[in-house]
C-alpha atoms as a PDB file:
ATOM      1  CA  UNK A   1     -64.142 124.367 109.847  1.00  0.00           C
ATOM      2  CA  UNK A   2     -63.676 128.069 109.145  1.00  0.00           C
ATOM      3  CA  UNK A   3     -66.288 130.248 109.637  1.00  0.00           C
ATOM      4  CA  UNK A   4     -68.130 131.339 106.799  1.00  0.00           C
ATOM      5  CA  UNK A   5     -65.450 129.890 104.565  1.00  0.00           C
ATOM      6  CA  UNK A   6     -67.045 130.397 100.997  1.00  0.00           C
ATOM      7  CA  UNK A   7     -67.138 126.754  99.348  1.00  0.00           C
ATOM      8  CA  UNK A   8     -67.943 125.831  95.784  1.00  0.00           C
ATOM      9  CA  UNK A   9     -68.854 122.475  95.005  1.00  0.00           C
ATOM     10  CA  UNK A  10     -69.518 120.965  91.132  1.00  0.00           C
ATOM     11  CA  UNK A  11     -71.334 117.907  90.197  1.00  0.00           C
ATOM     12  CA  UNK A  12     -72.739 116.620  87.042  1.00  0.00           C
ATOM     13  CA  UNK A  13     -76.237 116.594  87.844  1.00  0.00           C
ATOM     14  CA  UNK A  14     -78.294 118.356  90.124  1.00  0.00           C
ATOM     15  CA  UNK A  15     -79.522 114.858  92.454  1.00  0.00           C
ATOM     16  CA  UNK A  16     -76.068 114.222  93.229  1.00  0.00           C
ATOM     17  CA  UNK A  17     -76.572 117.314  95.711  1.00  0.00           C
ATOM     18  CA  UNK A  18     -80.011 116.304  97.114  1.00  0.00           C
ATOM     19  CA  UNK A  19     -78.155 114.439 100.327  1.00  0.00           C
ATOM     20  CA  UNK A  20     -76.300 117.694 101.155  1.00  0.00           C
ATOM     21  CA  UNK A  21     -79.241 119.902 100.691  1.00  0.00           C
ATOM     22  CA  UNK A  22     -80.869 118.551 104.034  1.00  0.00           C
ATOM     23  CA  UNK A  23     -77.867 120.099 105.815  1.00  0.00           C
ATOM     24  CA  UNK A  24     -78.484 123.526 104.314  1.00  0.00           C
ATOM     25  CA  UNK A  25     -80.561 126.535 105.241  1.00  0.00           C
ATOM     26  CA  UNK A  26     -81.213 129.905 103.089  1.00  0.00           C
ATOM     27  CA  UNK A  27     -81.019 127.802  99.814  1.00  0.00           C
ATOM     28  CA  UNK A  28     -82.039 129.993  97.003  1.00  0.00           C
ATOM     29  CA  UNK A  29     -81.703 129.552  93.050  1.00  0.00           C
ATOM     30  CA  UNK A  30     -78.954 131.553  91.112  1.00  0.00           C
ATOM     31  CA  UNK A  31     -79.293 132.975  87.890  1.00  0.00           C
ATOM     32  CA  UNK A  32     -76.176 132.156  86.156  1.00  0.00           C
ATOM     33  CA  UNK A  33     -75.681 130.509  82.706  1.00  0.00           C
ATOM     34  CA  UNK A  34     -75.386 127.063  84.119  1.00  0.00           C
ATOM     35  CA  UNK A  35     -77.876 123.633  83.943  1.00  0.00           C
ATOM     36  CA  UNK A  36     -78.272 124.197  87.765  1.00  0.00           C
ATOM     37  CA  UNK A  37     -77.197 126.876  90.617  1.00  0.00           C
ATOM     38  CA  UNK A  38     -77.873 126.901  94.422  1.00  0.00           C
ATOM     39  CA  UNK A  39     -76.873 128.999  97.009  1.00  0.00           C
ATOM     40  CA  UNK A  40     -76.831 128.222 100.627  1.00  0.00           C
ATOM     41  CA  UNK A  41     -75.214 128.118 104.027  1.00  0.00           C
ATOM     42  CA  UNK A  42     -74.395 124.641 106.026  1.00  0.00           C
ATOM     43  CA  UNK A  43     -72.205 124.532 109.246  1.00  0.00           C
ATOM     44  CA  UNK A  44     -71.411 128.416 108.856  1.00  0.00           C
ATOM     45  CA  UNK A  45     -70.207 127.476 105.658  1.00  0.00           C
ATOM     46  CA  UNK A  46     -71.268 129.866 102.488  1.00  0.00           C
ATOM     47  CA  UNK A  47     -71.848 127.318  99.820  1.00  0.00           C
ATOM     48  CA  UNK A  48     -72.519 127.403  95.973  1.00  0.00           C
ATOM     49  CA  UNK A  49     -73.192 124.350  94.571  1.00  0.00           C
ATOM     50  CA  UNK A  50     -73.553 123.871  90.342  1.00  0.00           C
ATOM     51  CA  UNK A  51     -74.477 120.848  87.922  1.00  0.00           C
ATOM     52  CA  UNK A  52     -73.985 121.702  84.407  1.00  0.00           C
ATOM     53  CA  UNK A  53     -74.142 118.121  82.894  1.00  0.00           C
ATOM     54  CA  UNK A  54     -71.739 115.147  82.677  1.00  0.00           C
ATOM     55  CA  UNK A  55     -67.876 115.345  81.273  1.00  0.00           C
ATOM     56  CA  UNK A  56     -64.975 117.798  82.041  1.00  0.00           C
ATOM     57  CA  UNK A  57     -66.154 120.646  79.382  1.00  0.00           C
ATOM     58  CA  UNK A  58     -69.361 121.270  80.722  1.00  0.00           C
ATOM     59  CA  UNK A  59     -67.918 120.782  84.579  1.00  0.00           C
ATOM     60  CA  UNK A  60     -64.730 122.800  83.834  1.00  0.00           C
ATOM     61  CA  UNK A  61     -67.437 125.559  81.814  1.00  0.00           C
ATOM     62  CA  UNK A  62     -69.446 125.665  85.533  1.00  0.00           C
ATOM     63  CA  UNK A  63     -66.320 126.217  87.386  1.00  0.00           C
ATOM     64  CA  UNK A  64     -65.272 129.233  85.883  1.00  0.00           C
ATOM     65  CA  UNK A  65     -68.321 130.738  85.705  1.00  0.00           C
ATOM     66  CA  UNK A  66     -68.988 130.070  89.437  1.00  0.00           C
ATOM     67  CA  UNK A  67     -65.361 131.133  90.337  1.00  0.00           C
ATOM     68  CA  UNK A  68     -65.606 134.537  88.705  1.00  0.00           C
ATOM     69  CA  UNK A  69     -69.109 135.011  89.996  1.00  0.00           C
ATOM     70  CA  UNK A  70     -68.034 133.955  93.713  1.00  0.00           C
ATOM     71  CA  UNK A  71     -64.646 133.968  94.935  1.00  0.00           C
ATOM     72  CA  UNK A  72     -64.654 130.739  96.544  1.00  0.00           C
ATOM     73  CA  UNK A  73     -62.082 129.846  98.841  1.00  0.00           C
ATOM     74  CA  UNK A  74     -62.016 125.898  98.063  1.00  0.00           C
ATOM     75  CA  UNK A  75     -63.391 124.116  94.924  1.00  0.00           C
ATOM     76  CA  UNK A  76     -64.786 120.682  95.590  1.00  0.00           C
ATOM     77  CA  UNK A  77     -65.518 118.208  92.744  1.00  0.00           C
ATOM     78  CA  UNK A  78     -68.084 115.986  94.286  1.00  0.00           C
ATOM     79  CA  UNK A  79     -71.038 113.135  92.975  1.00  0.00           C
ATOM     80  CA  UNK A  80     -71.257 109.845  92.025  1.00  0.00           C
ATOM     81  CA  UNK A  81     -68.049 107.695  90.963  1.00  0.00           C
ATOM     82  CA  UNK A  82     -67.597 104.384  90.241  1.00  0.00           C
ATOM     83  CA  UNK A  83     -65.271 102.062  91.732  1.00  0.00           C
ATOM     84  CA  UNK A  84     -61.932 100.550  90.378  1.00  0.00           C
ATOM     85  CA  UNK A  85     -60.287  99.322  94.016  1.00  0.00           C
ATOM     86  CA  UNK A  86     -62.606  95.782  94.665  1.00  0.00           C
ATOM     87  CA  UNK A  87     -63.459  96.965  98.051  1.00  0.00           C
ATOM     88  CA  UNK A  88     -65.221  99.876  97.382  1.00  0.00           C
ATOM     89  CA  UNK A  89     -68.936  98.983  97.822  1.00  0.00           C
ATOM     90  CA  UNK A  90     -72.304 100.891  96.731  1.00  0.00           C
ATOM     91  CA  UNK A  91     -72.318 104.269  98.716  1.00  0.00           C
ATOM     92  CA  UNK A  92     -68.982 104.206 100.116  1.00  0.00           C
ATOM     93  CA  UNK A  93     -67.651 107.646 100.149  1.00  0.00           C
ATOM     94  CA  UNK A  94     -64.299 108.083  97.860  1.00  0.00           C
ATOM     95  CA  UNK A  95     -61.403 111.819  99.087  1.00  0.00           C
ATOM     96  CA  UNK A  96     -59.305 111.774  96.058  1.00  0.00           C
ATOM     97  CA  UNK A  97     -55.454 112.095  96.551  1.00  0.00           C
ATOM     98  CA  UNK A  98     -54.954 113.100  93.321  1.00  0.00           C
ATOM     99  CA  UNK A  99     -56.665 113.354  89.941  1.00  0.00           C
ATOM    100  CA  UNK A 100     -55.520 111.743  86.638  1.00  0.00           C
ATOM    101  CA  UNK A 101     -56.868 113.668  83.818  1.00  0.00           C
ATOM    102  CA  UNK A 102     -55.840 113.591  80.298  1.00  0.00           C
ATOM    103  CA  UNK A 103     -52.175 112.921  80.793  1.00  0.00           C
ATOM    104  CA  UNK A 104     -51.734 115.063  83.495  1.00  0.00           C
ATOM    105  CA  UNK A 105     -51.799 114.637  86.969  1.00  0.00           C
ATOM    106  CA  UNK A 106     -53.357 117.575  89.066  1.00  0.00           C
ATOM    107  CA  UNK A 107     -52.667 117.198  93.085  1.00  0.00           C
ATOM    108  CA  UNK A 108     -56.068 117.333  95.616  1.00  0.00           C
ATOM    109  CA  UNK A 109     -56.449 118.526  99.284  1.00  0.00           C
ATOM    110  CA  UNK A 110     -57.964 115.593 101.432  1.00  0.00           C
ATOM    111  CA  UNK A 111     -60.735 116.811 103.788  1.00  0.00           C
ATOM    112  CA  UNK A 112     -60.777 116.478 107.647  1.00  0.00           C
ATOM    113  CA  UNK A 113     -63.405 113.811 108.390  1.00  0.00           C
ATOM    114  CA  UNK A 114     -63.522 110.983 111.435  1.00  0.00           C
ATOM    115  CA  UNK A 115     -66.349 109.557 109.138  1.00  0.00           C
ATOM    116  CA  UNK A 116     -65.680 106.537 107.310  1.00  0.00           C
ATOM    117  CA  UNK A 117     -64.084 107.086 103.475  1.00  0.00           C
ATOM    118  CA  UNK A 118     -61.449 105.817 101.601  1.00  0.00           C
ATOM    119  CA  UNK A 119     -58.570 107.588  99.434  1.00  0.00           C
ATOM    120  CA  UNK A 120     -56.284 107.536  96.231  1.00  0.00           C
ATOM    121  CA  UNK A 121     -55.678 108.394  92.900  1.00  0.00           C
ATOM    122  CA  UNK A 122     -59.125 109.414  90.655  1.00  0.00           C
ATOM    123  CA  UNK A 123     -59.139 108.433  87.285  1.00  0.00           C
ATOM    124  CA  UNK A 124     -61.513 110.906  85.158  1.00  0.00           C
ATOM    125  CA  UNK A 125     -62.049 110.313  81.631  1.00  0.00           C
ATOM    126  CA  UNK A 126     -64.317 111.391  78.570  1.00  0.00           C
ATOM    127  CA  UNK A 127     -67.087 108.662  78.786  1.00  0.00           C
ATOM    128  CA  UNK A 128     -68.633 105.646  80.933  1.00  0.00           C
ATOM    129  CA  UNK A 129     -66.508 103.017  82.229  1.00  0.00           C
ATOM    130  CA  UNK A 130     -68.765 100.725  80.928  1.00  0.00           C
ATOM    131  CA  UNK A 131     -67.183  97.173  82.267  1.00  0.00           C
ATOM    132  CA  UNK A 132     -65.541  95.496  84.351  1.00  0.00           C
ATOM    133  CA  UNK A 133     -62.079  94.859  82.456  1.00  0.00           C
ATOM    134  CA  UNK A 134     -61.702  98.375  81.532  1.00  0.00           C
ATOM    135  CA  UNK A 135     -62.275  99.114  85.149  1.00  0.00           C
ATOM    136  CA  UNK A 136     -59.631  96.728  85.833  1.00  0.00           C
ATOM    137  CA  UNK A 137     -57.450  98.151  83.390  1.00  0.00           C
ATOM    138  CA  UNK A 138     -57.348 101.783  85.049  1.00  0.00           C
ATOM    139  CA  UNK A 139     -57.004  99.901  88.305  1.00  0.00           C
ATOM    140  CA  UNK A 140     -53.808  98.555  86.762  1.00  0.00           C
ATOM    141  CA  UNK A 141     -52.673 102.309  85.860  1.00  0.00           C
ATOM    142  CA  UNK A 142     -52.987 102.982  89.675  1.00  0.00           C
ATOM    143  CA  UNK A 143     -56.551 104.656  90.155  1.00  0.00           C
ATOM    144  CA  UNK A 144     -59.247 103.255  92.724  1.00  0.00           C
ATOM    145  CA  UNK A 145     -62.283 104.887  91.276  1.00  0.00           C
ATOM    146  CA  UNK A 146     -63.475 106.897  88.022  1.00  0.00           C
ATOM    147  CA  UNK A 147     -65.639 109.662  86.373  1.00  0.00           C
ATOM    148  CA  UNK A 148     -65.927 111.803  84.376  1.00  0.00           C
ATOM    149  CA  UNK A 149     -65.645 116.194  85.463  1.00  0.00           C
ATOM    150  CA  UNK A 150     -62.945 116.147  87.971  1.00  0.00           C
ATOM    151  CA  UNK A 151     -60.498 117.094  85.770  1.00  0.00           C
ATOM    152  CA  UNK A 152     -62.310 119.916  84.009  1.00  0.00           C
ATOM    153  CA  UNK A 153     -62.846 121.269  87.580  1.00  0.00           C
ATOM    154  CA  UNK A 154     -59.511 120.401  88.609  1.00  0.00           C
ATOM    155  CA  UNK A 155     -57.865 122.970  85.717  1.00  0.00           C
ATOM    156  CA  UNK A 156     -60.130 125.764  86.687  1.00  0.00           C
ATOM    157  CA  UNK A 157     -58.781 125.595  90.423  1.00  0.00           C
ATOM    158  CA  UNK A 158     -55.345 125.363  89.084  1.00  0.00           C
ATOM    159  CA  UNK A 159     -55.545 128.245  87.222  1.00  0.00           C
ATOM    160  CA  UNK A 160     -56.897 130.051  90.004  1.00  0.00           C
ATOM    161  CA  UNK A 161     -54.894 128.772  92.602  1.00  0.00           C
ATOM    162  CA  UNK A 162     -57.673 127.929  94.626  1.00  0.00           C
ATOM    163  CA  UNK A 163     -57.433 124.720  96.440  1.00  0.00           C
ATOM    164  CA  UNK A 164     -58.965 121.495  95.115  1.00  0.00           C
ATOM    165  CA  UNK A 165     -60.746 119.122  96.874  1.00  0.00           C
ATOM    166  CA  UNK A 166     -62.679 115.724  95.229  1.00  0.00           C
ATOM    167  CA  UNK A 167     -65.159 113.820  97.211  1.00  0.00           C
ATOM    168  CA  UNK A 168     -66.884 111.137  95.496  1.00  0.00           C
ATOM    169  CA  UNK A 169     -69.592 108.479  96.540  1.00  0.00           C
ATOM    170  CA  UNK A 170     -69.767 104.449  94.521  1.00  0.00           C
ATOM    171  CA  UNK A 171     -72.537 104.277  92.503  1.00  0.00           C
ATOM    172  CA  UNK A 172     -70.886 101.216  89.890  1.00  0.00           C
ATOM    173  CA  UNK A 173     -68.501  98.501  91.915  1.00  0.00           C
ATOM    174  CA  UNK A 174     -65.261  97.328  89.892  1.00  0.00           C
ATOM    175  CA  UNK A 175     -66.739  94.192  88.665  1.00  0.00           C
ATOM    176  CA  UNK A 176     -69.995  95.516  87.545  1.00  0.00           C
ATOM    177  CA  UNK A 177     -70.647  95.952  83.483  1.00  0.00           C
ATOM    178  CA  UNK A 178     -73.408  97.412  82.191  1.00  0.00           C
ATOM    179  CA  UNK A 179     -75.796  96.289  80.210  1.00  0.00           C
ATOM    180  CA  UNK A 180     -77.169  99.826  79.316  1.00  0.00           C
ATOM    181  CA  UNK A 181     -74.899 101.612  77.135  1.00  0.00           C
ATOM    182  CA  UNK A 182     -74.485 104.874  79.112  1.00  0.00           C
ATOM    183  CA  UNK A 183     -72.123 106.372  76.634  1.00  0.00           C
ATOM    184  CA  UNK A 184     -74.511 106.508  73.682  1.00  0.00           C
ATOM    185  CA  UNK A 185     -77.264 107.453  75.311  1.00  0.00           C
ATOM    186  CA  UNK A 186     -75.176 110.705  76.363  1.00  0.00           C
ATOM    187  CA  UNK A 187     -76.364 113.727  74.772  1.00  0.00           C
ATOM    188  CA  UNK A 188     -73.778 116.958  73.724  1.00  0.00           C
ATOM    189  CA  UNK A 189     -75.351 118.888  76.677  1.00  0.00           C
ATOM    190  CA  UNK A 190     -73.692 116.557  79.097  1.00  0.00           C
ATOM    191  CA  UNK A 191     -77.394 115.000  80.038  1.00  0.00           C
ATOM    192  CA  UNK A 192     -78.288 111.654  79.902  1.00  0.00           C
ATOM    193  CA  UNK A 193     -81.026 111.007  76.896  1.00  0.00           C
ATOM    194  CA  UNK A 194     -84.153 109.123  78.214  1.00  0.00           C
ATOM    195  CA  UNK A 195     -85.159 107.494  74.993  1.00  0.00           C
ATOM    196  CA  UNK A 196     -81.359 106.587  73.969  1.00  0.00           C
ATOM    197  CA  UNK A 197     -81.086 104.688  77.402  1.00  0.00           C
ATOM    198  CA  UNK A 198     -84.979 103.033  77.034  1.00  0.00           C
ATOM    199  CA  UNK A 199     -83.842 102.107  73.602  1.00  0.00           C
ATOM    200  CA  UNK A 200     -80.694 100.357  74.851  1.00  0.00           C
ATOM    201  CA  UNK A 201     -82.248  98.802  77.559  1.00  0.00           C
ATOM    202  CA  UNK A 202     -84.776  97.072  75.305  1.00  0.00           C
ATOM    203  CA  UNK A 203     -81.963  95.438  73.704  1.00  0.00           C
ATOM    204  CA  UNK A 204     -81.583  93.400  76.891  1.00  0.00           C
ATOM    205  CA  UNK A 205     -85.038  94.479  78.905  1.00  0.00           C
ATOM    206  CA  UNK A 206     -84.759  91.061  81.353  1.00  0.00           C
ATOM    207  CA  UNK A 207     -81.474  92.279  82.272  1.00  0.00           C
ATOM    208  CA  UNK A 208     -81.188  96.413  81.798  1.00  0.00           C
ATOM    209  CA  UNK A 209     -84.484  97.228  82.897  1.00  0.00           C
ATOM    210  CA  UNK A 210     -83.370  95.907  86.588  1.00  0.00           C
ATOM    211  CA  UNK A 211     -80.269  97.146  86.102  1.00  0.00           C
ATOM    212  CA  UNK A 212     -80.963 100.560  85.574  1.00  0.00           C
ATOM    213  CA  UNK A 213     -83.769 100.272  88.975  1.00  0.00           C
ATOM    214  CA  UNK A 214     -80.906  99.404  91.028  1.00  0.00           C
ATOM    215  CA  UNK A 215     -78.856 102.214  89.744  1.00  0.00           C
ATOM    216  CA  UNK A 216     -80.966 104.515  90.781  1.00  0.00           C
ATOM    217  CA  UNK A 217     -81.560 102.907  94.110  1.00  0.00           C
ATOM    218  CA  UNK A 218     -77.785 103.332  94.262  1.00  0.00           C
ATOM    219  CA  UNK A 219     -78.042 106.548  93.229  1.00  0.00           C
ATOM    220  CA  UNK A 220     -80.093 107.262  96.395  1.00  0.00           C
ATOM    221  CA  UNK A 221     -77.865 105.621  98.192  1.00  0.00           C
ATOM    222  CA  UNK A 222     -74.520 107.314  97.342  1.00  0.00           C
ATOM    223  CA  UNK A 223     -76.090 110.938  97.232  1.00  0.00           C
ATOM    224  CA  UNK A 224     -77.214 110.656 100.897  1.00  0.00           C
ATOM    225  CA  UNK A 225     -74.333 109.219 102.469  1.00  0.00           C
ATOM    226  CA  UNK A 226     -72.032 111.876  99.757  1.00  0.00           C
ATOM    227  CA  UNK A 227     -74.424 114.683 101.658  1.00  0.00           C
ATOM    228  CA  UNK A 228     -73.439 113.029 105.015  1.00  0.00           C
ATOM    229  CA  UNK A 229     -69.770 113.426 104.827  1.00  0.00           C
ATOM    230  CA  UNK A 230     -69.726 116.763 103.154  1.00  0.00           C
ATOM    231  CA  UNK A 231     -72.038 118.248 105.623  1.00  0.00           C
ATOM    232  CA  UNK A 232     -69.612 116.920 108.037  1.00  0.00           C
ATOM    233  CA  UNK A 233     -65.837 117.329 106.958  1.00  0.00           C
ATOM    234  CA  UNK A 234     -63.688 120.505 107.179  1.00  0.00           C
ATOM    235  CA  UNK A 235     -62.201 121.696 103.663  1.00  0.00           C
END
């Protein structure tokens, strides 16, 4: 770890932090024109840490603003993924070797970390792997888990030239489909409408209502043991 190496992290949504905040001190709100903005320090580490919504727009939008407004030495697309590679489980922790975005492939730093996590190729795409055979089918291409804003984040390093790190934690395993339809109950703000997923879930309530309890159990799950890891690794 460097000393007061200056770190920015991006996520979708602001919970996908909440495990790291118990590691940081001095945390304080920024006024930037973002969904979400913290400031703080953890392991003599300056971080910034922003969630501006779901989807490479809004996370690649987030980036740049943070990056001109801090100088950040690393940029670290972390949160929730879900898992392509069968033996990823519910809050295992995912270090990207690479990111497949949009045709191209960008390259990603691994962090140093004797805690338990698994690596390879990120597949990030414009909506919700929703099943299980299209999570099979971008297994096929070579990827081990999925989401959505690494690749927006990824550019905005690249054009930078800062270095790029991805750290990830399983919310969805490979062979789980959804019963909720996640992708139209996403909103053009990048936020997740709570009446578009109630409505979808009473389509199905015996089956989506559990479904989408568990989620957010996993949810807790994979943003404490996410916190865990990047409170511990070196970037």
């Amino acid at each position: 770890m460097v000393s007061g190496q200056r770190i920015l992290l991006v996520a979708a949504e602001p919970r996908e932090f909440d495990g790291l905040l118990r590691f940081c001190s001095g945390v304080r709100k920024l006024q930037w024109p973002v969904y979400w903005a913290r400031s703080g320090e953890s392991g003599g580490r300056r971080l910034w840490m922003v969630a501006n919504g779901a989807g490479a727009a809004h996370a690649g939008r987030a980036a740049e603003i943070a990056c001109q407004a801090c100088g950040p030495e690393a940029v670290v697309s972390m949160g929730f993924c879900g898992a392509l590679d069968p033996a990823l489980q519910i809050g295992d922790v995912f270090a990207a070797t690479a990111v497949d975005a949009a045709g191209r492939r960008f390259d990603v730093c691994l962090p140093r970390s004797d805690a338990p996590h698994s690596t390879g190729v990120l597949a990030s795409i414009a909506h919700v792997a929703q099943t299980a055979s299209e999570k099979a089918l971008l297994r096929a291409a070579g990827a081990s888990a999925v989401e959505m804003e690494a690749g927006g984040v990824a550019q905005v390093a690249a054009q930078h030239d800062i270095p790029l790190f991805c750290v990830r934690s399983v919310t969805d395993t490979a062979t789980q489909t959804f019963v909720v339809d996640f992708n139209k109950a996403l909103r053009s703000d990048g936020h997740f409408g709570t009446i578009s997923l109630l409505t979808s879930a009473l389509g199905n309530p015996g089956k989506a209502f559990p479904e989408l309890f568990r989620l957010r159990n996993f949810c807790r799950i994979a943003s404490r043991t996410l916190g865990e890891f990047v409170a511990g690794c070196r970037f």
